[in-house]
C-alpha atoms as a PDB file:
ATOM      1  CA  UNK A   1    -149.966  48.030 -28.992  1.00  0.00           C
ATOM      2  CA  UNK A   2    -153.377  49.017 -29.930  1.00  0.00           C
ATOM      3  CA  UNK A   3    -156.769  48.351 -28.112  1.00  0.00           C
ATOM      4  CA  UNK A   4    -160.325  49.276 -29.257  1.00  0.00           C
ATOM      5  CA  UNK A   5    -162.311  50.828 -25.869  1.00  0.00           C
ATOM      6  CA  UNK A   6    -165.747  51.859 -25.686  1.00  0.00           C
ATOM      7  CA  UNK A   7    -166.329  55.457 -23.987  1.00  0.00           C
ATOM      8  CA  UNK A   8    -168.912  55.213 -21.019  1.00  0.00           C
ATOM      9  CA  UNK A   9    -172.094  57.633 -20.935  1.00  0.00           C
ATOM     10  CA  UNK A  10    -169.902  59.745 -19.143  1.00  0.00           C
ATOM     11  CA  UNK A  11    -166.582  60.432 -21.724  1.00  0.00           C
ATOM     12  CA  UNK A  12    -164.223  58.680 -19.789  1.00  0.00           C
ATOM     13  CA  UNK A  13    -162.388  55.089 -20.542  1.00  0.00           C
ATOM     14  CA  UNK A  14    -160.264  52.548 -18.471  1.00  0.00           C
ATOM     15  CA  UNK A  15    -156.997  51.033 -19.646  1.00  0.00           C
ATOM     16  CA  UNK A  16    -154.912  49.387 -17.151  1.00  0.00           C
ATOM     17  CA  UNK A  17    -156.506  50.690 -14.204  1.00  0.00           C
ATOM     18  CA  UNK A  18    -156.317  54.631 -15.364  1.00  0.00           C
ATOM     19  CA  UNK A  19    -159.116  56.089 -16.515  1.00  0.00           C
ATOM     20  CA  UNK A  20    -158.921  58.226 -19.701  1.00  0.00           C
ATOM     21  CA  UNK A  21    -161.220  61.283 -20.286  1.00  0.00           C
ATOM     22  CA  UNK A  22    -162.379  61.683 -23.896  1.00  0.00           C
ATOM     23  CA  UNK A  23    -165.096  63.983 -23.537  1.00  0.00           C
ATOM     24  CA  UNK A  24    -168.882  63.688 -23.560  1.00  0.00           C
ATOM     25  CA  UNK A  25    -168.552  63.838 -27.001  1.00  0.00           C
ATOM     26  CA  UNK A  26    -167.856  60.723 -27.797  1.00  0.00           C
ATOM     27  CA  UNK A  27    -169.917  58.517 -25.083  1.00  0.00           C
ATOM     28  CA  UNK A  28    -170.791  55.341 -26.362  1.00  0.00           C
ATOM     29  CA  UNK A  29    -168.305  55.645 -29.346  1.00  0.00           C
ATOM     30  CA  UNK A  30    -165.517  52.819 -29.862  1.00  0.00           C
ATOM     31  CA  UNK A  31    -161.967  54.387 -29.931  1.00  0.00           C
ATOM     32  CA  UNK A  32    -158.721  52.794 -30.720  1.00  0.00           C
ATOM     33  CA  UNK A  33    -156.043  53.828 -28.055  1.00  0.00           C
ATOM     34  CA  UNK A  34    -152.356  52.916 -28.723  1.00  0.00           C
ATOM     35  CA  UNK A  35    -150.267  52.482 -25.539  1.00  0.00           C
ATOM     36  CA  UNK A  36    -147.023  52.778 -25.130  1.00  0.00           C
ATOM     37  CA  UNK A  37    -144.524  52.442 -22.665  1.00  0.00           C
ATOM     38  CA  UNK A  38    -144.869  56.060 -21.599  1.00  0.00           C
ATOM     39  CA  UNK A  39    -148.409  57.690 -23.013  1.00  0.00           C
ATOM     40  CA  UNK A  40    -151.279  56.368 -24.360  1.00  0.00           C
ATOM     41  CA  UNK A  41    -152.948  57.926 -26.988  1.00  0.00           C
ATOM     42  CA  UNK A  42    -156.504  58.002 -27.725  1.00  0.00           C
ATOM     43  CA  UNK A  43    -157.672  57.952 -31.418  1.00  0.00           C
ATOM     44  CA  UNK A  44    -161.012  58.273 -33.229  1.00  0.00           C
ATOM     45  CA  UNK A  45    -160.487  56.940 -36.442  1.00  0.00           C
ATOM     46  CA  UNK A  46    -157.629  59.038 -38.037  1.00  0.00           C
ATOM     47  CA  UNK A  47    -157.837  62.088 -35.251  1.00  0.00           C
ATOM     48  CA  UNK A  48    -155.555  62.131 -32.051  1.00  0.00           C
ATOM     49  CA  UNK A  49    -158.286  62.489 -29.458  1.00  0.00           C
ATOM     50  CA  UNK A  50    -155.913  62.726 -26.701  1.00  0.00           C
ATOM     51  CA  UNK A  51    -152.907  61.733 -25.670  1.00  0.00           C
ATOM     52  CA  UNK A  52    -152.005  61.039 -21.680  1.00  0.00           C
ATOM     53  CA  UNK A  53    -149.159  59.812 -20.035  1.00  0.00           C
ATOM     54  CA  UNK A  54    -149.321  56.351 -18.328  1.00  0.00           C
ATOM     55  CA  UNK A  55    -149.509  56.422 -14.807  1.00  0.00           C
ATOM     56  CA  UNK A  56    -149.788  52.470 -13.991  1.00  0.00           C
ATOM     57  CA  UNK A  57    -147.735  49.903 -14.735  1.00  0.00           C
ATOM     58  CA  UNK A  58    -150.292  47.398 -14.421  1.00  0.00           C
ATOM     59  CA  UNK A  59    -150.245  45.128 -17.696  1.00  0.00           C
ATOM     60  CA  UNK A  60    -153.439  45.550 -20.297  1.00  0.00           C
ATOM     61  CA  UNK A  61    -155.953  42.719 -19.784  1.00  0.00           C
ATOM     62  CA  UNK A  62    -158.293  42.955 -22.578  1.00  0.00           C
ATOM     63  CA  UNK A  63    -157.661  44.533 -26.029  1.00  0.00           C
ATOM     64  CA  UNK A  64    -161.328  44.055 -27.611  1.00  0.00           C
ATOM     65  CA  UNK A  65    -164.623  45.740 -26.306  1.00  0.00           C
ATOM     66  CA  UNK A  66    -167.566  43.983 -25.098  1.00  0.00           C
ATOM     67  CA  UNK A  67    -171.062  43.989 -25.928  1.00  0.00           C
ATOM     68  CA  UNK A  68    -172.446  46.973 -24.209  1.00  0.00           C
ATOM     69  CA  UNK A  69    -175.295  45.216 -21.996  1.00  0.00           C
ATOM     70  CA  UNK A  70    -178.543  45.369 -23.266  1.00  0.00           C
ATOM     71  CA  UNK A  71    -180.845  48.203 -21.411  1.00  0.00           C
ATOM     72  CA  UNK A  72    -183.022  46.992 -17.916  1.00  0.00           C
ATOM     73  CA  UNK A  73    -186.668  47.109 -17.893  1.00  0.00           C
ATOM     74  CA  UNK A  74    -187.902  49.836 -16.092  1.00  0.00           C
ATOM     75  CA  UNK A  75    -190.232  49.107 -13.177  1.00  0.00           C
ATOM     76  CA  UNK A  76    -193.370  50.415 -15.483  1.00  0.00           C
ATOM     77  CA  UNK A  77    -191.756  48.320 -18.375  1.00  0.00           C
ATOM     78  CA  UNK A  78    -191.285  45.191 -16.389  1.00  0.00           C
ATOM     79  CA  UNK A  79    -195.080  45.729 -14.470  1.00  0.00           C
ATOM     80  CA  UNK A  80    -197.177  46.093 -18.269  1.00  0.00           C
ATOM     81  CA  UNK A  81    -194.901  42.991 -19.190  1.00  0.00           C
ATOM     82  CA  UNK A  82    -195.265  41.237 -15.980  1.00  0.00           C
ATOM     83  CA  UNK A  83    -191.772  40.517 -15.442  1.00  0.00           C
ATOM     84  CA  UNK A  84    -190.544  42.112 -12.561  1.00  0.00           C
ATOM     85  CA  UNK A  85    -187.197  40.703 -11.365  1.00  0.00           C
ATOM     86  CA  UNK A  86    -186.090  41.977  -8.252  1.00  0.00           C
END
């Protein structure tokens, strides 16, 4: 089975419930992982990132990645703009 996953700012990803770490390297990048019954492995593009055994048995919930959100105003943003939602 393979899922696309987006890597956080900080390298890691979640599948299942078990978070992966890819490295800081690739933070923000989108990575195919292919799980199996046993490991999951973690490519980018044709290169094996990683590969990890599973250590859930939870079944995957979502196979395509979201829309990262868009950034939050920061309070000098949102007081030049006047809109200031808090």
């Amino acid at each position: 089975m393979r899922i696309k996953r987006r890597v956080s700012c900080r390298g890691t990803l979640v599948i299942a419930g078990q978070r992966i770490h890819v490295g800081i390297v690739h933070a923000g990048a989108t990575l195919t992982v292919e799980a199996g019954d046993t490991t999951s492995r973690v490519h980018d593009g044709d290169q094996l990132v990683t590969e990890v055994p599973r250590t859930t048995v939870k079944p995957i919930a979502r196979f395509k990645v979201r829309k990262p959100e868009p950034p939050r105003p920061t309070i000098r943003e949102a007081t030049t703009t006047g809109h200031l939602t808090r």
